[in-house]
Protein backbone atom coordinates (compact mmCIF):
# COMPACT_ATOMS: atom_id res chain seq x y z
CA UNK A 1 -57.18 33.41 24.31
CA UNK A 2 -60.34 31.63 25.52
CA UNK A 3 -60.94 28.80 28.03
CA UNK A 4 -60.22 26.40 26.01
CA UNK A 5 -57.22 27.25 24.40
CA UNK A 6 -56.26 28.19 28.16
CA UNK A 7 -56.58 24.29 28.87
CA UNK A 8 -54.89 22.83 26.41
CA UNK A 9 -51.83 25.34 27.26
CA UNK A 10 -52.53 23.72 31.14
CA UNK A 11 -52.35 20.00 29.39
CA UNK A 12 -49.38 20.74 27.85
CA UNK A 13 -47.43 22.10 30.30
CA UNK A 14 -48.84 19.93 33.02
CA UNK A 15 -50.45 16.28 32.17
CA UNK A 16 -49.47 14.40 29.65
CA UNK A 17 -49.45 15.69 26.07
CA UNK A 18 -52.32 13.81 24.80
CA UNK A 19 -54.90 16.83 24.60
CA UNK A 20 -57.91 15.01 24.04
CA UNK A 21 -61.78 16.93 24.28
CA UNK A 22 -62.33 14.09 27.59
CA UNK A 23 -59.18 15.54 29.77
CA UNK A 24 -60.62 18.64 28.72
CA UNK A 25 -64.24 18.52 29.58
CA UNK A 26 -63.14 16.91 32.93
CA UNK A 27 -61.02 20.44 33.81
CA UNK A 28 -63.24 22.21 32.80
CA UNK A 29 -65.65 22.54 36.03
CA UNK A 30 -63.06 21.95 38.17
CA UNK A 31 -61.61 25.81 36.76
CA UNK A 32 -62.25 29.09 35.49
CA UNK A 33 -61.20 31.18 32.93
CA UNK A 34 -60.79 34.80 34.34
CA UNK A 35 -58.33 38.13 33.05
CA UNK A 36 -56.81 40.68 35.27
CA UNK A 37 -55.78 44.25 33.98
CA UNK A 38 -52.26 45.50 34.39
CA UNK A 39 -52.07 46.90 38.60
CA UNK A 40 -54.86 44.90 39.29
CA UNK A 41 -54.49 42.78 42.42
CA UNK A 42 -55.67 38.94 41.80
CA UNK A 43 -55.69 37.92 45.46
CA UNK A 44 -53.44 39.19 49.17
CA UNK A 45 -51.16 37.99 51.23
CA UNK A 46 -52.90 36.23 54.22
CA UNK A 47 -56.20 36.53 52.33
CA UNK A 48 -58.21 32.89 52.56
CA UNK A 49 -57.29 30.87 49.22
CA UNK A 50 -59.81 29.80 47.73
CA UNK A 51 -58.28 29.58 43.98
CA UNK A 52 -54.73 28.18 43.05
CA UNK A 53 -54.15 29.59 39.48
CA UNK A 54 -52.47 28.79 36.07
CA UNK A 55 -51.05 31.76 34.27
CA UNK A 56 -52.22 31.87 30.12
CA UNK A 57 -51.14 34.85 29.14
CA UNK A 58 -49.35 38.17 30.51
CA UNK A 59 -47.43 38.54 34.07
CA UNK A 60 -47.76 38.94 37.79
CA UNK A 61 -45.45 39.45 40.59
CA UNK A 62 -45.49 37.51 43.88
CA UNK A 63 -45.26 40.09 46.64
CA UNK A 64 -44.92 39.85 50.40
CA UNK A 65 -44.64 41.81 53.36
CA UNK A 66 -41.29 41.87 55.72
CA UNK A 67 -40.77 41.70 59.51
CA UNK A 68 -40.57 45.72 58.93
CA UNK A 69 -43.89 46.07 56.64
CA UNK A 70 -41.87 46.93 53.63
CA UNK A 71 -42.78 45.02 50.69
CA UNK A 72 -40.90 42.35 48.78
CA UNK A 73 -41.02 41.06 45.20
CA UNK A 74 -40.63 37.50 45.79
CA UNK A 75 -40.93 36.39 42.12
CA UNK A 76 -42.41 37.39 38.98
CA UNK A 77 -44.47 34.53 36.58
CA UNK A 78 -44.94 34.33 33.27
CA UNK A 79 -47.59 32.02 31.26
CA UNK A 80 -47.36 28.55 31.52
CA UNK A 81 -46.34 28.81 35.48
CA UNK A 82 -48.77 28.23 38.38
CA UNK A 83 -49.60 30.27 41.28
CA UNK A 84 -50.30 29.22 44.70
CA UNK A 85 -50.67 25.69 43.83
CA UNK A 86 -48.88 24.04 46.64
CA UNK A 87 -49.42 26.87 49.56
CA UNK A 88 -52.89 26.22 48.95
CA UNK A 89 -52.75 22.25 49.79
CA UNK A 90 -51.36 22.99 53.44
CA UNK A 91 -52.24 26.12 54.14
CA UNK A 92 -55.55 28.17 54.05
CA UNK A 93 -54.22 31.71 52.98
CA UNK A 94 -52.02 33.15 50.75
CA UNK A 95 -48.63 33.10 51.38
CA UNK A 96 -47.85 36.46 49.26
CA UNK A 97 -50.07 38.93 47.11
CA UNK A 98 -50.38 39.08 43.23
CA UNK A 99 -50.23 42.13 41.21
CA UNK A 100 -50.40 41.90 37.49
CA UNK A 101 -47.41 43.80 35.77
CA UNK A 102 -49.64 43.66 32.55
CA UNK A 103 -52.54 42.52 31.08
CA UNK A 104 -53.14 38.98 31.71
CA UNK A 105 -55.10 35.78 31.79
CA UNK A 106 -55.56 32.92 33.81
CA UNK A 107 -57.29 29.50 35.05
CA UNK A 108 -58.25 29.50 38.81
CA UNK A 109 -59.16 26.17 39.91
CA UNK A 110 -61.27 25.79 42.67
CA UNK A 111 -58.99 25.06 45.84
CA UNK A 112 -61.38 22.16 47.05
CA UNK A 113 -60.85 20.46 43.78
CA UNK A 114 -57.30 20.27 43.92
CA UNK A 115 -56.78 16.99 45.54
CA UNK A 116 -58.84 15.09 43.22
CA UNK A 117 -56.92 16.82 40.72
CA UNK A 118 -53.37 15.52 42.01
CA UNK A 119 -55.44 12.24 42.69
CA UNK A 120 -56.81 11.75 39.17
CA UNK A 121 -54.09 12.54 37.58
CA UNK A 122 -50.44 10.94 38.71
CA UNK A 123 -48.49 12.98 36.57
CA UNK A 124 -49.62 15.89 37.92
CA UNK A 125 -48.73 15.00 41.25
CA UNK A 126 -45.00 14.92 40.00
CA UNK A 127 -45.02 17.73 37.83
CA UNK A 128 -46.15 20.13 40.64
CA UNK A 129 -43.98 18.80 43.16
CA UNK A 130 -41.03 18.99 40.52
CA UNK A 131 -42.35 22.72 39.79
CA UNK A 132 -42.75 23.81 43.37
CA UNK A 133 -38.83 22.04 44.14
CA UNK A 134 -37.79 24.50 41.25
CA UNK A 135 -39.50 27.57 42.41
CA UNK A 136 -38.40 27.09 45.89
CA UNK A 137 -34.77 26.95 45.52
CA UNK A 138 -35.50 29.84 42.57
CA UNK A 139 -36.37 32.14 45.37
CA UNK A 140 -33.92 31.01 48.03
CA UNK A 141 -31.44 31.84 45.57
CA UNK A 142 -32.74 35.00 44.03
CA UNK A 143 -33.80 36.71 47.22
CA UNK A 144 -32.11 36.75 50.37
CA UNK A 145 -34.92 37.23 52.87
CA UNK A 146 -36.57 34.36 51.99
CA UNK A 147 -35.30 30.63 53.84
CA UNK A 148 -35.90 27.53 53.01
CA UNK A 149 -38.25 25.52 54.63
CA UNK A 150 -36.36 23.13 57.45
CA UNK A 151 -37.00 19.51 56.45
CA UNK A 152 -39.14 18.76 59.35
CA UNK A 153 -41.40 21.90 58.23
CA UNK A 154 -41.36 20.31 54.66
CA UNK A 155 -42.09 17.08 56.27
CA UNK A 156 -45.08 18.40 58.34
CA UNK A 157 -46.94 19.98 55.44
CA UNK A 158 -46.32 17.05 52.84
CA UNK A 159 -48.61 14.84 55.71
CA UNK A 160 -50.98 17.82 55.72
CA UNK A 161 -51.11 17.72 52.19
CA UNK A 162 -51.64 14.06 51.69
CA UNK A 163 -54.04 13.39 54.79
CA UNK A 164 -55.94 16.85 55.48
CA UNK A 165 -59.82 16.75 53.94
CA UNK A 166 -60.13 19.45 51.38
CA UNK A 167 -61.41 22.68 53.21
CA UNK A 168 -64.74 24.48 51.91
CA UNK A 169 -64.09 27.62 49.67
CA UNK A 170 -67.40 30.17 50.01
CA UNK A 171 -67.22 33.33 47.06
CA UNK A 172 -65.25 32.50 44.20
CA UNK A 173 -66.88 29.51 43.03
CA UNK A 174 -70.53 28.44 43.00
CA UNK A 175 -71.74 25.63 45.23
C-alpha cells in the first residue's frame, strides 16, 4: 500500500465516497504515510500527542496501565479504524500506548490540523463522533476496568473540543 491508496481507504471509510484527486491533494499535507513492524511501539501512554492516526493495513493493540502498574489491553484495531482521534482534541497526551501485533501501516495526521479537518469537512465531524460513541461503549463492555465517562466529564471535553485553539505539535511534523 502507498499513500495514496492509504487515502482513498481514509475517504471511504470516513468522508463521503466521492474519491476525487481534490479531497485527496487537500489530505495529503495535512498527513503522513508511515509503517510500524510487528512489537514496535507507535506512541505511549501519557506521551504528548502530536499525531491521531488511521490504520491501512495490519493491527495494533491499545494498552494502558492500572491503578497497580499492571498492564491492560484495552482494545485491539484493525484497518480502516482510527486511533487517538478524539483523546487528541481534549487532551494533550495519550490516553493508552500502541503496540503493533503485526506488520502494519498507517496515516498520522498532524494533531494541529485536526480541527480544520472536522471543520472542513461536516461529515467527518459525525462519522468520528459516531465512531468514538461505538468504541466507547465497545470497551465499557468488553473490559471491566474501564468506566464510562460521567456526562458532565463528556460534557466538559465536547466544549474543550469545540472552543480550545489547536495546541502546537514540535517533532513529528515539520513546521
Amino acid at each position: 500500500m502507498d499513500k495514496k491508496q492509504a487515502l482513498l481507504f481514509f475517504i471511504k471509510e470516513y468522508l463521503d465516497h466521492q474519491q476525487n484527486h481534490d479531497k485527496i491533494n487537500e489530505l495529503n499535507g495535512l498527513c503522513q504515510f508511515g509503517s510500524i513492524k510487528r512489537n514496535d511501539i507507535l506512541f505511549l501512554e501519557q506521551e504528548q500527542g502530536c499525531a491521531a492516526y488511521f490504520l491501512a493495513s495490519g493491527r495494533v493493540k491499545l494498552i494502558r496501565t492500572n491503578s497497580e502498574g499492571k498492564e491492560v489491553i484495552a482494545t485491539f484495531i484493525t484497518p480502516g479504524q482510527l486511533i487517538a482521534w478524539f483523546a487528541l482534541l481534549t487532551e494533550s497526551s495519550y490516553p493508552v500506548s500502541a503496540v503493533a501485533l503485526q506488520d502494519s501501516e498507517y496515516l498520522a495526521f498532524d494533531v494541529r490540523y485536526l480541527r480544520q479537518l472536522v471543520e472542513m469537512n461536516p461529515p467527518f465531524a459525525s462519522r468520528l463522533l459516531e465512531y468514538v460513541a461505538k468504541r466507547q461503549r465497545f470497551i465499557c463492555i468488553s473490559n471491566a476496568e474501564v468506566q464510562p465517562l460521567p456526562c458532565p466529564m463528556i460534557k466538559s471535553r465536547s466544549h474543550f473540543c469545540l472552543v480550545s485553539p489547536p495546541r502546537p505539535c514540535p517533532g513529528l511534523f515539520a513546521d
